[in-house]
N, C-alpha and C. Protein backbone atom coordinates (compact mmCIF):
# COMPACT_ATOMS: atom_id res chain seq x y z
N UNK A 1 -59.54 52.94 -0.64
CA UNK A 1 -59.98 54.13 -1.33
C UNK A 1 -61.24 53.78 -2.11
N UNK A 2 -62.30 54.20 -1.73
CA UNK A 2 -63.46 53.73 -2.04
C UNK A 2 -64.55 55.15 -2.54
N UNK A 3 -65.18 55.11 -3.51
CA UNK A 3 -66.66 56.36 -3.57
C UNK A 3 -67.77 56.36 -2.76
N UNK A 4 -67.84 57.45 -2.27
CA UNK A 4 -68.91 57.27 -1.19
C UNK A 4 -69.71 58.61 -1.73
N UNK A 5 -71.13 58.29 -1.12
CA UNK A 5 -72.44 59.01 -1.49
C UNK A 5 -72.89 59.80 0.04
N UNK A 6 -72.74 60.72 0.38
CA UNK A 6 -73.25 61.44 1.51
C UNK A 6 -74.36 61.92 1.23
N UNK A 7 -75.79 61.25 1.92
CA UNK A 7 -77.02 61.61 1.65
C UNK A 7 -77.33 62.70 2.25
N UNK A 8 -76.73 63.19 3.42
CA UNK A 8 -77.22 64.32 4.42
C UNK A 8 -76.22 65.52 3.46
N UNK A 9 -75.64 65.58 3.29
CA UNK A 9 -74.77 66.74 2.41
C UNK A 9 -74.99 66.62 1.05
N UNK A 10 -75.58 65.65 0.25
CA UNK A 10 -76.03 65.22 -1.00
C UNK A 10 -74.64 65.80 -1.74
N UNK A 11 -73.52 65.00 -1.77
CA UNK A 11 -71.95 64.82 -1.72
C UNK A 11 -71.46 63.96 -2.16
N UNK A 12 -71.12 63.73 -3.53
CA UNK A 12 -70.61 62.47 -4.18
C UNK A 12 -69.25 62.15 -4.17
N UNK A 13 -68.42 61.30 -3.52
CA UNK A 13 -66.80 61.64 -3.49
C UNK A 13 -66.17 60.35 -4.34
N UNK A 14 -65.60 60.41 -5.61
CA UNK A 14 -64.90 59.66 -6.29
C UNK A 14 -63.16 60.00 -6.26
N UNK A 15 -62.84 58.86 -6.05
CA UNK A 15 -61.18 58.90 -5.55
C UNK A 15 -60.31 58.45 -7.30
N UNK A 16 -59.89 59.10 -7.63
CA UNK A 16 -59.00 58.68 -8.91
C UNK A 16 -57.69 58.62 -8.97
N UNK A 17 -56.63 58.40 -7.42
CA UNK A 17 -55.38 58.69 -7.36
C UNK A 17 -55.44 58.73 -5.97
N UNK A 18 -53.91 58.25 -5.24
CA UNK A 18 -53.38 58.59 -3.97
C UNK A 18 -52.68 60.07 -3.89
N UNK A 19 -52.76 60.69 -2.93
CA UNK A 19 -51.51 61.85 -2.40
C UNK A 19 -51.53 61.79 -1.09
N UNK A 20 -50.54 62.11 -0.75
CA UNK A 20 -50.30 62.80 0.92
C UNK A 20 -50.29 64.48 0.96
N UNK A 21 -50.45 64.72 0.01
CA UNK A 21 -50.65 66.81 -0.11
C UNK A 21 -51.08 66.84 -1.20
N UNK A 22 -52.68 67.17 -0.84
CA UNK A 22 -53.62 67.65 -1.93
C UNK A 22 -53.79 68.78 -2.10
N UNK A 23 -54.28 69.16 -3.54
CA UNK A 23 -54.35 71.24 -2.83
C UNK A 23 -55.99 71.14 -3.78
N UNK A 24 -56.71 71.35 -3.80
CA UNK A 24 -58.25 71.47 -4.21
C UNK A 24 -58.93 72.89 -4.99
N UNK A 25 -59.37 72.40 -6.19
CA UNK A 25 -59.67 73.47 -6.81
C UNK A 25 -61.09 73.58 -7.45
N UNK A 26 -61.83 74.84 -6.85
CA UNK A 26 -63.31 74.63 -7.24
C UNK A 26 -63.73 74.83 -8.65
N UNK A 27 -64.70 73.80 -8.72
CA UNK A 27 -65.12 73.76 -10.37
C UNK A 27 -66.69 73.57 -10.27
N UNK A 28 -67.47 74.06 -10.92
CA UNK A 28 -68.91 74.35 -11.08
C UNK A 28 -69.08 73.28 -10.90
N UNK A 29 -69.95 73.00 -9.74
CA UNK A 29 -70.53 71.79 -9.51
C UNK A 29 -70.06 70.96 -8.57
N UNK A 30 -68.67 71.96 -8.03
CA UNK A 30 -67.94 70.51 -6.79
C UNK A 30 -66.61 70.96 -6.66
N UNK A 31 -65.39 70.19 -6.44
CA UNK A 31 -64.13 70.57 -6.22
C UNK A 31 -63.14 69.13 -6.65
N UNK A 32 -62.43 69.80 -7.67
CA UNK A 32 -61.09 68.48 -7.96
C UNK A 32 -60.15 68.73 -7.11
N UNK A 33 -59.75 67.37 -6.53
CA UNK A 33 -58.79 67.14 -5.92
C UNK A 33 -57.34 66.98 -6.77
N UNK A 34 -56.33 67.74 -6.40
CA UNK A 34 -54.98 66.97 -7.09
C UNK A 34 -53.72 67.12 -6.48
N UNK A 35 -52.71 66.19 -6.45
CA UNK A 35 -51.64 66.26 -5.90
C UNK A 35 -50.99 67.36 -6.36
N UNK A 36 -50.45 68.12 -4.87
CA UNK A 36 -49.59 69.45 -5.25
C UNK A 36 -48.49 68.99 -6.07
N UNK A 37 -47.49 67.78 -6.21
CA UNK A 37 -46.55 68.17 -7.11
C UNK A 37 -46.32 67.53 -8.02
N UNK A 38 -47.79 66.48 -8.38
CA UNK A 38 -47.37 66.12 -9.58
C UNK A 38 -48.72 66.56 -10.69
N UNK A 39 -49.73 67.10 -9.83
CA UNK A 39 -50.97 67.83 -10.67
C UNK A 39 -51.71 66.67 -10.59
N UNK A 40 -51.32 65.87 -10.23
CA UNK A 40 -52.28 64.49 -11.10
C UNK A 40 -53.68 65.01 -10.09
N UNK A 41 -54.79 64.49 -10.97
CA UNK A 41 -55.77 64.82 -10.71
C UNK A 41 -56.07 63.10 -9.27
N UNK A 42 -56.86 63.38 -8.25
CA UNK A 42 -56.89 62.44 -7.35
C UNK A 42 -58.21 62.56 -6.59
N UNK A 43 -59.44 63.25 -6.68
CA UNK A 43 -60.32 62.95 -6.44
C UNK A 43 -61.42 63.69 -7.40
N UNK A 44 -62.91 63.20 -7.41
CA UNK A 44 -63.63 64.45 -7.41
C UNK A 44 -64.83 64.66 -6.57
N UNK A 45 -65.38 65.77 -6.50
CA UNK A 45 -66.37 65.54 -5.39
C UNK A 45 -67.20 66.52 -6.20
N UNK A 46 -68.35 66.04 -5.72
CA UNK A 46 -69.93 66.65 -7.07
C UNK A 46 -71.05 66.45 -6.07
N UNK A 47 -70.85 67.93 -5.78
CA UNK A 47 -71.87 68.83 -5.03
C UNK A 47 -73.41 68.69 -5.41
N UNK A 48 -74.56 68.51 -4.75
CA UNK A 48 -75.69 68.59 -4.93
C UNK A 48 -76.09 67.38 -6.54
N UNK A 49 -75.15 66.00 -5.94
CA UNK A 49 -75.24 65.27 -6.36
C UNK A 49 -76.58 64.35 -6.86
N UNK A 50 -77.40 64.42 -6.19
CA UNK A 50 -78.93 63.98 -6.70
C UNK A 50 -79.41 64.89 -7.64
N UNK A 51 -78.82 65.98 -7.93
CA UNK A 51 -79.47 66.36 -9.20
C UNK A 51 -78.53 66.52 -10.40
N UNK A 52 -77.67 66.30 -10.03
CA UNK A 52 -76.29 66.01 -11.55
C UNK A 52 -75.82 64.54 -11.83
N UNK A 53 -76.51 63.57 -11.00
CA UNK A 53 -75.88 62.26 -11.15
C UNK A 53 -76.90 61.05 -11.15
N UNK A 54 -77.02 60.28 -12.25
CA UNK A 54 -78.40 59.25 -11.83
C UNK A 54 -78.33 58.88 -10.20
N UNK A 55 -79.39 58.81 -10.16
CA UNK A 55 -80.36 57.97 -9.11
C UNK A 55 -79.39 56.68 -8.70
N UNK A 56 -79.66 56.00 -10.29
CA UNK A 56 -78.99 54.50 -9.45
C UNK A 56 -77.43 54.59 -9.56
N UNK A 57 -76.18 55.42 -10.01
CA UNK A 57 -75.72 55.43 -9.43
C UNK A 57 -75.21 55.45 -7.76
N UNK A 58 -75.75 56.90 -7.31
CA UNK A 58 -76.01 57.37 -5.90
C UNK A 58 -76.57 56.13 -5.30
N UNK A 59 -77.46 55.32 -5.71
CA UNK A 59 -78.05 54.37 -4.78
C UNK A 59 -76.69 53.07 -4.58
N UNK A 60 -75.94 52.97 -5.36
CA UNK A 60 -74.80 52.18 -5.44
C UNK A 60 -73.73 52.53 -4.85
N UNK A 61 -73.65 53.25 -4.25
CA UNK A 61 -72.31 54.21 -3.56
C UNK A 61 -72.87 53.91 -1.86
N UNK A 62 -71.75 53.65 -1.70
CA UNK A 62 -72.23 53.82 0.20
C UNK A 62 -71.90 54.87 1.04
N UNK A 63 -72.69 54.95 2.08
CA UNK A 63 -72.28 56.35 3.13
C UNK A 63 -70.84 56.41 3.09
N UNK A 64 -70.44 57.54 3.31
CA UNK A 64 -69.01 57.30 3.85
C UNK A 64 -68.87 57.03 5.30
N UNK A 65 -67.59 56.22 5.21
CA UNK A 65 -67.17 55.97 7.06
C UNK A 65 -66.95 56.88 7.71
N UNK A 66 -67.52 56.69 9.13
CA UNK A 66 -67.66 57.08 10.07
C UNK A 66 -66.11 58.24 10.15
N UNK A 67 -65.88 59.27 11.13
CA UNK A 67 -64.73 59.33 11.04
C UNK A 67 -64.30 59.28 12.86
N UNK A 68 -62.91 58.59 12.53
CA UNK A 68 -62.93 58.23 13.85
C UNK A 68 -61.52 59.09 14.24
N UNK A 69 -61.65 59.41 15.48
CA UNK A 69 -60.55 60.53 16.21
C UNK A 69 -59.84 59.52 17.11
N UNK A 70 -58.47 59.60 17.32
CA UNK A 70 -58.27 59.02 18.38
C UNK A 70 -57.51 60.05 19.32
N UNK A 71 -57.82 59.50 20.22
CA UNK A 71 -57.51 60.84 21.77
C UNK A 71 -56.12 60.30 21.78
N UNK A 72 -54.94 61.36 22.73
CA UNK A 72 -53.97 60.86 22.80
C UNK A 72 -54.08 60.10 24.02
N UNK A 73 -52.70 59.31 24.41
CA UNK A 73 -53.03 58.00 25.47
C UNK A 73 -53.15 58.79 26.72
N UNK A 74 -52.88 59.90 26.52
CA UNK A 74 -52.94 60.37 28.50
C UNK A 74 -54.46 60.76 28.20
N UNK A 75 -55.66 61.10 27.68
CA UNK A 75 -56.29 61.52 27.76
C UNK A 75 -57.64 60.31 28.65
């Protein structure tokens, strides 16, 4: 669970917690993540991040990974 900086979506994603069922709620500037049943707050993500967040942060954050699909085996 790592923060990643999406330069093409200018998309800052900070992880503050695990869940397996998140439910997401928009907030000026981005969307908090939090587990449906215990509230705990578990990510945040901050929209149009080069202009709400230093520079050298963003430069310290890496792309996010790739995302990878896997086909099922008959395919």
């Amino acid at each position: 669970m790592f923060a990643y900086y999406d330069r093409d979506a200018d998309i800052a994603w900070f992880p503050t917690g695990q869940s397996s069922d998140v439910v997401s709620g928009r907030v000026p500037g981005g969307v908090k993540d939090y587990d449906r049943a215990s509230h705990d707050l578990v990510a945040i993500e901050v929209w149009e991040a080069s202009t709400r967040l230093p520079a050298s942060i963003l430069e310290a954050l890496p792309a996010p990974a790739p995302h990878r699909v896997r086909l099922p085996e008959w395919a």
